[in-house]
N, C-alpha and C. Protein backbone atom coordinates (compact mmCIF):
# COMPACT_ATOMS: atom_id res chain seq x y z
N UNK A 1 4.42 26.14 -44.20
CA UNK A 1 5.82 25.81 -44.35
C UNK A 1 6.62 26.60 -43.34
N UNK A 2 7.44 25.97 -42.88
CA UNK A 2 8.58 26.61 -41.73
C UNK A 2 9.79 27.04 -42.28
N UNK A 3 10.67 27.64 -42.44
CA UNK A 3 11.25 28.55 -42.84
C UNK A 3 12.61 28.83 -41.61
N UNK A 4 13.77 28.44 -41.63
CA UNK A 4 15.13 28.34 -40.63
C UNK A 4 15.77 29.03 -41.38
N UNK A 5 15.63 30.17 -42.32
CA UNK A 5 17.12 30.52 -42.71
C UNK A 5 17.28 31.56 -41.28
N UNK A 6 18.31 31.59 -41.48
CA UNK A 6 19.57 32.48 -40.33
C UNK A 6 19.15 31.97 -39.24
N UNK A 7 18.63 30.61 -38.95
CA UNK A 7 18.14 29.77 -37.64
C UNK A 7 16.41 30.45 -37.02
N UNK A 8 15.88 31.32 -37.55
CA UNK A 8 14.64 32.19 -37.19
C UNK A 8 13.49 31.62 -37.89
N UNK A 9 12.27 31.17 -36.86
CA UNK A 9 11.17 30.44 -37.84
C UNK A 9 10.50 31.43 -38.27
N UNK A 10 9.65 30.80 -39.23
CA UNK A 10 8.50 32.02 -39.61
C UNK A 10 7.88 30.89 -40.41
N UNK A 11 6.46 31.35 -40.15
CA UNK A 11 5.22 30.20 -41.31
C UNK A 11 4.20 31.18 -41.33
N UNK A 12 3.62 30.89 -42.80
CA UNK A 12 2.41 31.11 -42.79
C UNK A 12 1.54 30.24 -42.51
N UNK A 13 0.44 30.51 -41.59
CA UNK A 13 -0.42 29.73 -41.36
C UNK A 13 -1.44 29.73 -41.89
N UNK A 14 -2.29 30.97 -42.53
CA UNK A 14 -3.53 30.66 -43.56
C UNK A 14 -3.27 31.68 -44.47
N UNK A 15 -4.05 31.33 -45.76
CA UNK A 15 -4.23 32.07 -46.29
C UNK A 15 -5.72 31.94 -47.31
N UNK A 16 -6.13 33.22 -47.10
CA UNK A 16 -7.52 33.50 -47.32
C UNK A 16 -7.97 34.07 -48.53
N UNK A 17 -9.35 34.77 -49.07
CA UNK A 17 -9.28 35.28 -49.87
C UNK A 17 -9.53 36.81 -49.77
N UNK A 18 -8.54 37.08 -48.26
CA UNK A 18 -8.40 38.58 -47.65
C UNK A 18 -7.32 39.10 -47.45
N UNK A 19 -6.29 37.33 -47.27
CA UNK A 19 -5.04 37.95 -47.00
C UNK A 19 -4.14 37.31 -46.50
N UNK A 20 -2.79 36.78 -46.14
CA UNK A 20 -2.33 35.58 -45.51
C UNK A 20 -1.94 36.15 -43.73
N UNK A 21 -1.88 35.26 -42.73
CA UNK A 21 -1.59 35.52 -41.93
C UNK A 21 0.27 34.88 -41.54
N UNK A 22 0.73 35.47 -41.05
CA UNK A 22 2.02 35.14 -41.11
C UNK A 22 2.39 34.99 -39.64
N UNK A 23 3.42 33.69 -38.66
CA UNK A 23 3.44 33.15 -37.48
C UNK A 23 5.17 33.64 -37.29
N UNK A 24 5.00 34.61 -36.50
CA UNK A 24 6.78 34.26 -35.95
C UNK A 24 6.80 34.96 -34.94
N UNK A 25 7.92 34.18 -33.88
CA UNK A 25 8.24 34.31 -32.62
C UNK A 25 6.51 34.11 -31.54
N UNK A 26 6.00 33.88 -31.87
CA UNK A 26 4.67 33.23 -31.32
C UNK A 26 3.77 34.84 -31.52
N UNK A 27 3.73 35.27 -32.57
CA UNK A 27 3.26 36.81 -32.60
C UNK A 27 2.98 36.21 -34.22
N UNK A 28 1.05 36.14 -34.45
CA UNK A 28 0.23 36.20 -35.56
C UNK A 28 0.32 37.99 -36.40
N UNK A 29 0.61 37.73 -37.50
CA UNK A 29 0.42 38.87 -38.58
C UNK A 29 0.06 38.89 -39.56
N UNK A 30 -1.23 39.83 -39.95
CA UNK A 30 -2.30 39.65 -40.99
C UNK A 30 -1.90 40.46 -41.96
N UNK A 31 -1.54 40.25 -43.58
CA UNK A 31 -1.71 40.99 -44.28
C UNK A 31 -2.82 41.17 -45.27
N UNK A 32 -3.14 42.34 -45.25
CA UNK A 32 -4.49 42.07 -46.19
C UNK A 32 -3.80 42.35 -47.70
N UNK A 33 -4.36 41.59 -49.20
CA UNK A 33 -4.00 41.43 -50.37
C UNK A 33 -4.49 43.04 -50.64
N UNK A 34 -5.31 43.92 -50.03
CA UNK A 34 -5.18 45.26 -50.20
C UNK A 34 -4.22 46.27 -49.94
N UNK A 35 -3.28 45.97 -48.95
CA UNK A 35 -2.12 46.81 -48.28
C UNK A 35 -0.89 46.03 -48.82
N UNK A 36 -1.66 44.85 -48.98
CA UNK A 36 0.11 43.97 -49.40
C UNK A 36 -0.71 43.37 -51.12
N UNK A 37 -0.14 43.85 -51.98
CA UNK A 37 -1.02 43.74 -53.05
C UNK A 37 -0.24 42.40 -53.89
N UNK A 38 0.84 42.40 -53.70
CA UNK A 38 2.64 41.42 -54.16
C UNK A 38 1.55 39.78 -53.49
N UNK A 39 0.69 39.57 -52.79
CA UNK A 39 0.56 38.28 -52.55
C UNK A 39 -0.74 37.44 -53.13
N UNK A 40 -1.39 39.09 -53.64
CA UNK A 40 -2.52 38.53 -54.57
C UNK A 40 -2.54 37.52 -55.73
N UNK A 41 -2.76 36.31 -56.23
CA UNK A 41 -3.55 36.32 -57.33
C UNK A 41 -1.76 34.67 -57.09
N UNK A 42 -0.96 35.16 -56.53
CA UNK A 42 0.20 34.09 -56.33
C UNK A 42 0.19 32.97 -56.09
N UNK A 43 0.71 31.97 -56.61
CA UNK A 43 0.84 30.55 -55.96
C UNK A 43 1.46 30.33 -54.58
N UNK A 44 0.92 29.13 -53.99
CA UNK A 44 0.64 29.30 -52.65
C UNK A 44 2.31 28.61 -52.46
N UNK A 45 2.46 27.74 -53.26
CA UNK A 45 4.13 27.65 -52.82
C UNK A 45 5.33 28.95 -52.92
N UNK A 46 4.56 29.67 -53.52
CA UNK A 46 5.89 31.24 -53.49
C UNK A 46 4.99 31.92 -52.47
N UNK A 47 4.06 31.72 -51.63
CA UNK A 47 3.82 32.57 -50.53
C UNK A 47 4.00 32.05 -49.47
N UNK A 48 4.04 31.11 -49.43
CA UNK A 48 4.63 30.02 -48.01
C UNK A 48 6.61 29.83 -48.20
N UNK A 49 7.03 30.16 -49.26
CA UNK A 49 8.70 30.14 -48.79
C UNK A 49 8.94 31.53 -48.67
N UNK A 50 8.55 31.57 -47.54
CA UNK A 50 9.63 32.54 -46.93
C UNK A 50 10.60 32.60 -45.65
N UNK A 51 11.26 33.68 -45.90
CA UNK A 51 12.81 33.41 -45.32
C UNK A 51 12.58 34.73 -43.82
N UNK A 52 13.22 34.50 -42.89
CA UNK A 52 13.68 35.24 -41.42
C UNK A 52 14.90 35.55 -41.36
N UNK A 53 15.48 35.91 -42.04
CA UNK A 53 16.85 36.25 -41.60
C UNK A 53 17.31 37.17 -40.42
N UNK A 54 16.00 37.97 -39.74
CA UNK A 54 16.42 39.02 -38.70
C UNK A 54 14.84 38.57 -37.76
N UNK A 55 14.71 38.79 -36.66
CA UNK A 55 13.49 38.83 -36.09
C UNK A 55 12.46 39.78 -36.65
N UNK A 56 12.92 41.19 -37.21
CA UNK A 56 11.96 41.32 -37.83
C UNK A 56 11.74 41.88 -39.36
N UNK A 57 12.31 41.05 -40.61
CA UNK A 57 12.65 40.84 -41.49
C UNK A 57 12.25 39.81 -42.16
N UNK A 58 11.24 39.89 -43.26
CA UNK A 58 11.32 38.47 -43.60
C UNK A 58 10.72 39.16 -45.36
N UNK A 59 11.43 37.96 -45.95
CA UNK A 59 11.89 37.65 -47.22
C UNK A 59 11.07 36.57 -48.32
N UNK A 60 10.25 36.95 -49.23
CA UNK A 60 9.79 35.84 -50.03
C UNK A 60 10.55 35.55 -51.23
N UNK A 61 11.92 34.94 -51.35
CA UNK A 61 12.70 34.91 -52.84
C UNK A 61 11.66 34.66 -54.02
N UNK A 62 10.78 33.67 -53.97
CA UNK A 62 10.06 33.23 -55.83
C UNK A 62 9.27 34.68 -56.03
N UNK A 63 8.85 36.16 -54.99
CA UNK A 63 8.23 36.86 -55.07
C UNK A 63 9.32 38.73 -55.35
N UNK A 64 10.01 37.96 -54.27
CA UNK A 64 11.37 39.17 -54.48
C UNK A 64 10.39 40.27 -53.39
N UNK A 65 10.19 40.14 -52.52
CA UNK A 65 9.89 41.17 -51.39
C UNK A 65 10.24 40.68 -50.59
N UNK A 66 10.56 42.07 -49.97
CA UNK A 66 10.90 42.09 -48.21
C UNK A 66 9.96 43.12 -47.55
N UNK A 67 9.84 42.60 -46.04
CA UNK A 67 8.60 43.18 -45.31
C UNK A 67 9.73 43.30 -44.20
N UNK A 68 9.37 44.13 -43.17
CA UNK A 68 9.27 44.17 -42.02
C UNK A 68 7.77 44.05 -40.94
N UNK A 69 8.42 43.17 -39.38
CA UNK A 69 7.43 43.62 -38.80
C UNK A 69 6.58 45.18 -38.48
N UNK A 70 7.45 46.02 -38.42
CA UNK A 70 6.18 47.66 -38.46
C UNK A 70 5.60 47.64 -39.61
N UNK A 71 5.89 47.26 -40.91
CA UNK A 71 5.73 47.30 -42.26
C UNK A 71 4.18 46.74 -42.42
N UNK A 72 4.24 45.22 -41.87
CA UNK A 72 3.16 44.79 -41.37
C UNK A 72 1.94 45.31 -40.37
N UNK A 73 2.71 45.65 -39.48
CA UNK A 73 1.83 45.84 -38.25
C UNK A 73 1.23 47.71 -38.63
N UNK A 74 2.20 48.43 -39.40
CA UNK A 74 1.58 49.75 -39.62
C UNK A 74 1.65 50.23 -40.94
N UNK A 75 0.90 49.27 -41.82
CA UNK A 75 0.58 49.87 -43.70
C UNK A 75 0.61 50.98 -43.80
N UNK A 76 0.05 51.82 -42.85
CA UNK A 76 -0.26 53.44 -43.41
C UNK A 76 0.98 54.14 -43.01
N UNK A 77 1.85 53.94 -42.55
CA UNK A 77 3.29 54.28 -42.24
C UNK A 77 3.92 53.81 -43.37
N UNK A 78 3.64 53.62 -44.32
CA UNK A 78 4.50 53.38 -45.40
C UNK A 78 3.81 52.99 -46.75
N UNK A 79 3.18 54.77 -46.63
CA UNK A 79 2.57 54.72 -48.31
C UNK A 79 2.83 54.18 -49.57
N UNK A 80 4.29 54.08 -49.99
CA UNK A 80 4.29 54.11 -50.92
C UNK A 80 4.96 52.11 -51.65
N UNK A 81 3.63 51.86 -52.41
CA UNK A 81 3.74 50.24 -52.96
C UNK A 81 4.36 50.51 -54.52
N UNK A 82 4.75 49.39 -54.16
CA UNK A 82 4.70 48.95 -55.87
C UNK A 82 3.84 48.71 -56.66
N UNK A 83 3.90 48.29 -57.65
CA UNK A 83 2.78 48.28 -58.68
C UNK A 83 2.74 46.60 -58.83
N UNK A 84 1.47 46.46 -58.52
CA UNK A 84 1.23 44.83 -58.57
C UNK A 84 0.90 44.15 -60.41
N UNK A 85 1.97 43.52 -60.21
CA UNK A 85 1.81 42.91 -62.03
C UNK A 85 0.79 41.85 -62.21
């Protein structure tokens, strides 16, 4: 699913049983369901709407998280998760 809020695309393009990969600005990003724990076990329509509102910002409303690209690109820079329900 493609995703225009604030005019900025973003899609996920797969998702596995390791982790989804996420497409924006022509730059692939892998999260693994171990570092990103919020996408485990979820329906695939609340992991595919998500929102771009900044280049590197993006938003899943049916999930209620926000990521950044470093967020993504450097897990261990930012120990501390939530508790996955």
């Amino acid at each position: 699913m493609n995703s225009l809020a604030c005019g900025l695309a973003v899609e996920v393009t797969n998702i596995s049983a390791h982790g989804i990969w996420l497409l924006t600005h022509d730059k692939e990003l892998f999260m693994p369901y171990d570092e990103f724990p919020w996408f485990a076990e979820q329906p695939i329509k609340s992991i595919i709407n998500v929102e771009a509102c900044s280049a590197e910002h993006f938003y899943w409303p049916d999930l209620d998280v926000d990521l950044t690209v470093d967020m993504i690109e450097f897990p261990e820079r930012f120990p501390l998760k939530a508790k996955h329900i």
